[in-house]
C-alpha atoms as a PDB file:
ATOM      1  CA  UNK A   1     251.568  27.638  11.445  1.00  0.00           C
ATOM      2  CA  UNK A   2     253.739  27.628  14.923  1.00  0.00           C
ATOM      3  CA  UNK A   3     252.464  24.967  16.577  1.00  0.00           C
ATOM      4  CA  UNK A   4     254.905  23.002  19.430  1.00  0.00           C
ATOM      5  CA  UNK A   5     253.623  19.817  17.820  1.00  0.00           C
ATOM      6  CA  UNK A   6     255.524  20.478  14.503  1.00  0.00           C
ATOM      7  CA  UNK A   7     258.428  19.698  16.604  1.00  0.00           C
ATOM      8  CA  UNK A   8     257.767  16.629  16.284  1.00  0.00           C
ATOM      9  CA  UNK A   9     258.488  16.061  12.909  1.00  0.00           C
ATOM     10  CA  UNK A  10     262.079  16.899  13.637  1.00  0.00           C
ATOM     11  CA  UNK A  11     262.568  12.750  13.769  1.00  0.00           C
ATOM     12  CA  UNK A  12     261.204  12.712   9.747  1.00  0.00           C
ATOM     13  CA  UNK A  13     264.112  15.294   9.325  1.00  0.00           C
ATOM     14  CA  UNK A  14     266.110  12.816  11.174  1.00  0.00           C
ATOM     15  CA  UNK A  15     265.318   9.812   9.704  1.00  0.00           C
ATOM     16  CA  UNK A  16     266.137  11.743   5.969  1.00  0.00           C
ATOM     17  CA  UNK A  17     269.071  12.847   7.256  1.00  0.00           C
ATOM     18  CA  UNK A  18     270.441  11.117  10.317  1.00  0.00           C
ATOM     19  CA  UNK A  19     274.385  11.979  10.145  1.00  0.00           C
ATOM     20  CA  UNK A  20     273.913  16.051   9.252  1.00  0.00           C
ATOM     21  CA  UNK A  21     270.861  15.785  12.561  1.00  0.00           C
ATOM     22  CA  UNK A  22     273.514  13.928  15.193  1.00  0.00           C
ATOM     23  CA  UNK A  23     275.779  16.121  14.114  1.00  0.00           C
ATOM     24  CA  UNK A  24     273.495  19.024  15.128  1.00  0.00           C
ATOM     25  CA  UNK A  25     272.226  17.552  18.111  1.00  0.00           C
ATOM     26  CA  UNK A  26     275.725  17.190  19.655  1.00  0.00           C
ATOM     27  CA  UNK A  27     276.640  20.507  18.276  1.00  0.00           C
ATOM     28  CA  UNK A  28     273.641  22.422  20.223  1.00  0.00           C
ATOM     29  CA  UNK A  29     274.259  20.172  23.394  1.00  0.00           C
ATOM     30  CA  UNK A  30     278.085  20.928  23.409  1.00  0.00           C
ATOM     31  CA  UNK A  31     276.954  25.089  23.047  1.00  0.00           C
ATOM     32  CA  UNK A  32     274.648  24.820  25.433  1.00  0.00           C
ATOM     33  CA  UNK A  33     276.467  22.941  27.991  1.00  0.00           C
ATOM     34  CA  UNK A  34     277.674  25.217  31.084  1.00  0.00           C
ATOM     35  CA  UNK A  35     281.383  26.470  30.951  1.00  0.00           C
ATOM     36  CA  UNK A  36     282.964  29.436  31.224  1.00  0.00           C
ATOM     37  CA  UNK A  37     279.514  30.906  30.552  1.00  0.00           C
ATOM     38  CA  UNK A  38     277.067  29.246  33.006  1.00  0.00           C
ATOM     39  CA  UNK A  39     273.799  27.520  32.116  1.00  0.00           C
ATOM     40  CA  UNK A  40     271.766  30.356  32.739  1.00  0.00           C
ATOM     41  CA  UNK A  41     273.461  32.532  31.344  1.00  0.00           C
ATOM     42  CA  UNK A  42     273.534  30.296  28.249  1.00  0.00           C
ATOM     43  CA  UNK A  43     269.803  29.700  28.104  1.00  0.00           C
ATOM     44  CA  UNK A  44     269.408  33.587  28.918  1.00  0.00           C
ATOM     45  CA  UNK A  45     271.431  34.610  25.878  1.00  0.00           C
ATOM     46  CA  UNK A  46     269.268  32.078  23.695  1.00  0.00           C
ATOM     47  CA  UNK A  47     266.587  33.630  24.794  1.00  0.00           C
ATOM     48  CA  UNK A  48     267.597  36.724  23.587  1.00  0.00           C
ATOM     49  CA  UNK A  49     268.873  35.964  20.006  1.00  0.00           C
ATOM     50  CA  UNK A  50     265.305  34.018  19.815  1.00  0.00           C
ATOM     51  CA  UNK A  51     263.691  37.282  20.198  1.00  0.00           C
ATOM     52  CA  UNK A  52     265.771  38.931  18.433  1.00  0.00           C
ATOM     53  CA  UNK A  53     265.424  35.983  15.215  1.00  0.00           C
ATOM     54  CA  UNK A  54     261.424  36.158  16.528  1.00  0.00           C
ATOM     55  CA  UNK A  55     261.534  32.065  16.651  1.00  0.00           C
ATOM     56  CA  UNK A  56     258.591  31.091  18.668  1.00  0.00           C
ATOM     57  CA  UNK A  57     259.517  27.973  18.944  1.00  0.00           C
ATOM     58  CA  UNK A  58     262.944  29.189  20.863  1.00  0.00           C
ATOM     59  CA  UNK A  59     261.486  31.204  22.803  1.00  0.00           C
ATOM     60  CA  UNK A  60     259.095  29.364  24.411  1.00  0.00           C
ATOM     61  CA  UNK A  61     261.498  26.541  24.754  1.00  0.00           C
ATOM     62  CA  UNK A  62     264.812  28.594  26.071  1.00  0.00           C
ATOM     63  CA  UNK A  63     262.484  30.651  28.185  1.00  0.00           C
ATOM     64  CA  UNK A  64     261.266  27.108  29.862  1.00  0.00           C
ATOM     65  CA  UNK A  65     265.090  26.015  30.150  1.00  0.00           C
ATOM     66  CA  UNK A  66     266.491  29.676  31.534  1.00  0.00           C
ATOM     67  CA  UNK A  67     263.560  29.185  34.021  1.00  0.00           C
ATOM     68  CA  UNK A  68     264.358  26.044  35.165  1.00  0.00           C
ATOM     69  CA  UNK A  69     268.109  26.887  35.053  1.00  0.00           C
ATOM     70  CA  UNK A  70     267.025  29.956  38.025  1.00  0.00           C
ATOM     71  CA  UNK A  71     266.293  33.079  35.516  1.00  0.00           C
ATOM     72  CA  UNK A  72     263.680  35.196  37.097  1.00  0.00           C
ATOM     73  CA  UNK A  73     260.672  37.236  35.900  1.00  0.00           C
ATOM     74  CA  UNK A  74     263.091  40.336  35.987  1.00  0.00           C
ATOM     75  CA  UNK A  75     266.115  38.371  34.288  1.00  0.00           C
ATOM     76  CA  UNK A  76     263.834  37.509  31.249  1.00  0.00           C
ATOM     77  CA  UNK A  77     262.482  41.149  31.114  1.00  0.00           C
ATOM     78  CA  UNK A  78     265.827  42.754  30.885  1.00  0.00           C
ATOM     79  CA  UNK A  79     266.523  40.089  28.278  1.00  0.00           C
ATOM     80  CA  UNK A  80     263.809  41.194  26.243  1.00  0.00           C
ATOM     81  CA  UNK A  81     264.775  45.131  26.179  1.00  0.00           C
ATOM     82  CA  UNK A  82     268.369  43.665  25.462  1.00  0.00           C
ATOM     83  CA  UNK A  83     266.857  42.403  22.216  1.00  0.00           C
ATOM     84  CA  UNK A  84     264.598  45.310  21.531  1.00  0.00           C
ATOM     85  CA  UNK A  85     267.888  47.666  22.607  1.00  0.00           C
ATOM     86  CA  UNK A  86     269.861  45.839  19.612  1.00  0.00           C
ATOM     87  CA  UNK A  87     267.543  45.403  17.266  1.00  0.00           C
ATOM     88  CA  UNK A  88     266.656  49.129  17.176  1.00  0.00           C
ATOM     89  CA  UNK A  89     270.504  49.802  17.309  1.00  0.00           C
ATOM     90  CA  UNK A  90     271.013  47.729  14.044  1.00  0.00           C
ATOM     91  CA  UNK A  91     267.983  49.437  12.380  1.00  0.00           C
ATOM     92  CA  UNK A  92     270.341  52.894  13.357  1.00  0.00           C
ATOM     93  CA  UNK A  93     273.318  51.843  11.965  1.00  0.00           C
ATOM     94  CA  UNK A  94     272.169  50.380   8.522  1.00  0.00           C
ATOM     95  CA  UNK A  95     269.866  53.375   8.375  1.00  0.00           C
ATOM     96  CA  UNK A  96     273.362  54.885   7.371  1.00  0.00           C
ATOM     97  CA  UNK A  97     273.494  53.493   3.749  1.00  0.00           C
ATOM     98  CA  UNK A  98     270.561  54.773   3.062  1.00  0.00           C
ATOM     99  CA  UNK A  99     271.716  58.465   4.310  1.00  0.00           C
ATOM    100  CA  UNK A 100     273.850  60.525   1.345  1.00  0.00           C
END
């Protein structure tokens, strides 16, 4: 089912759709772009929310980018227990409504 190649059907969603996909595409350049938060940084934090949202399309393509943008082996690691860390903590915390 998660195959890089589907990726390519992004241009059919495009051509169904071409304002609401520009619109997007400048949206997630413009977020992504380095600013007060650097590049890196950016592409690091991506990388986390796509583990966290299990997208395995994200993750292998911001763990590419926060490569290429410097991240190291150890970077992408902490990353990863980041996610883990905050998952768990949200399992915690709802775990309250179900508590009388």
């Amino acid at each position: 089912m998660y195959d890089m190649k589907n990726l390519a059907k992004l241009k059919n969603i495009e051509a169904n759709a071409p304002d609401a996909m520009k619109a997007f595409w400048a949206f997630d350049k413009a977020a992504m772009a380095p600013g007060a938060i650097s590049g890196k940084n950016k592409e690091l934090m991506a990388l986390a929310v796509a583990f966290t949202t299990q997208c395995p399309y994200c993750i292998e393509i911001h763990s590419k980018k926060a490569r290429e943008a410097g991240a190291t082996e150890q970077e992408i690691s902490e990353v990863v227990l980041i996610a883990a860390a905050l998952r768990a903590g949200a399992a915690i915390t709802h775990g309250t409504h179900a508590i009388a």
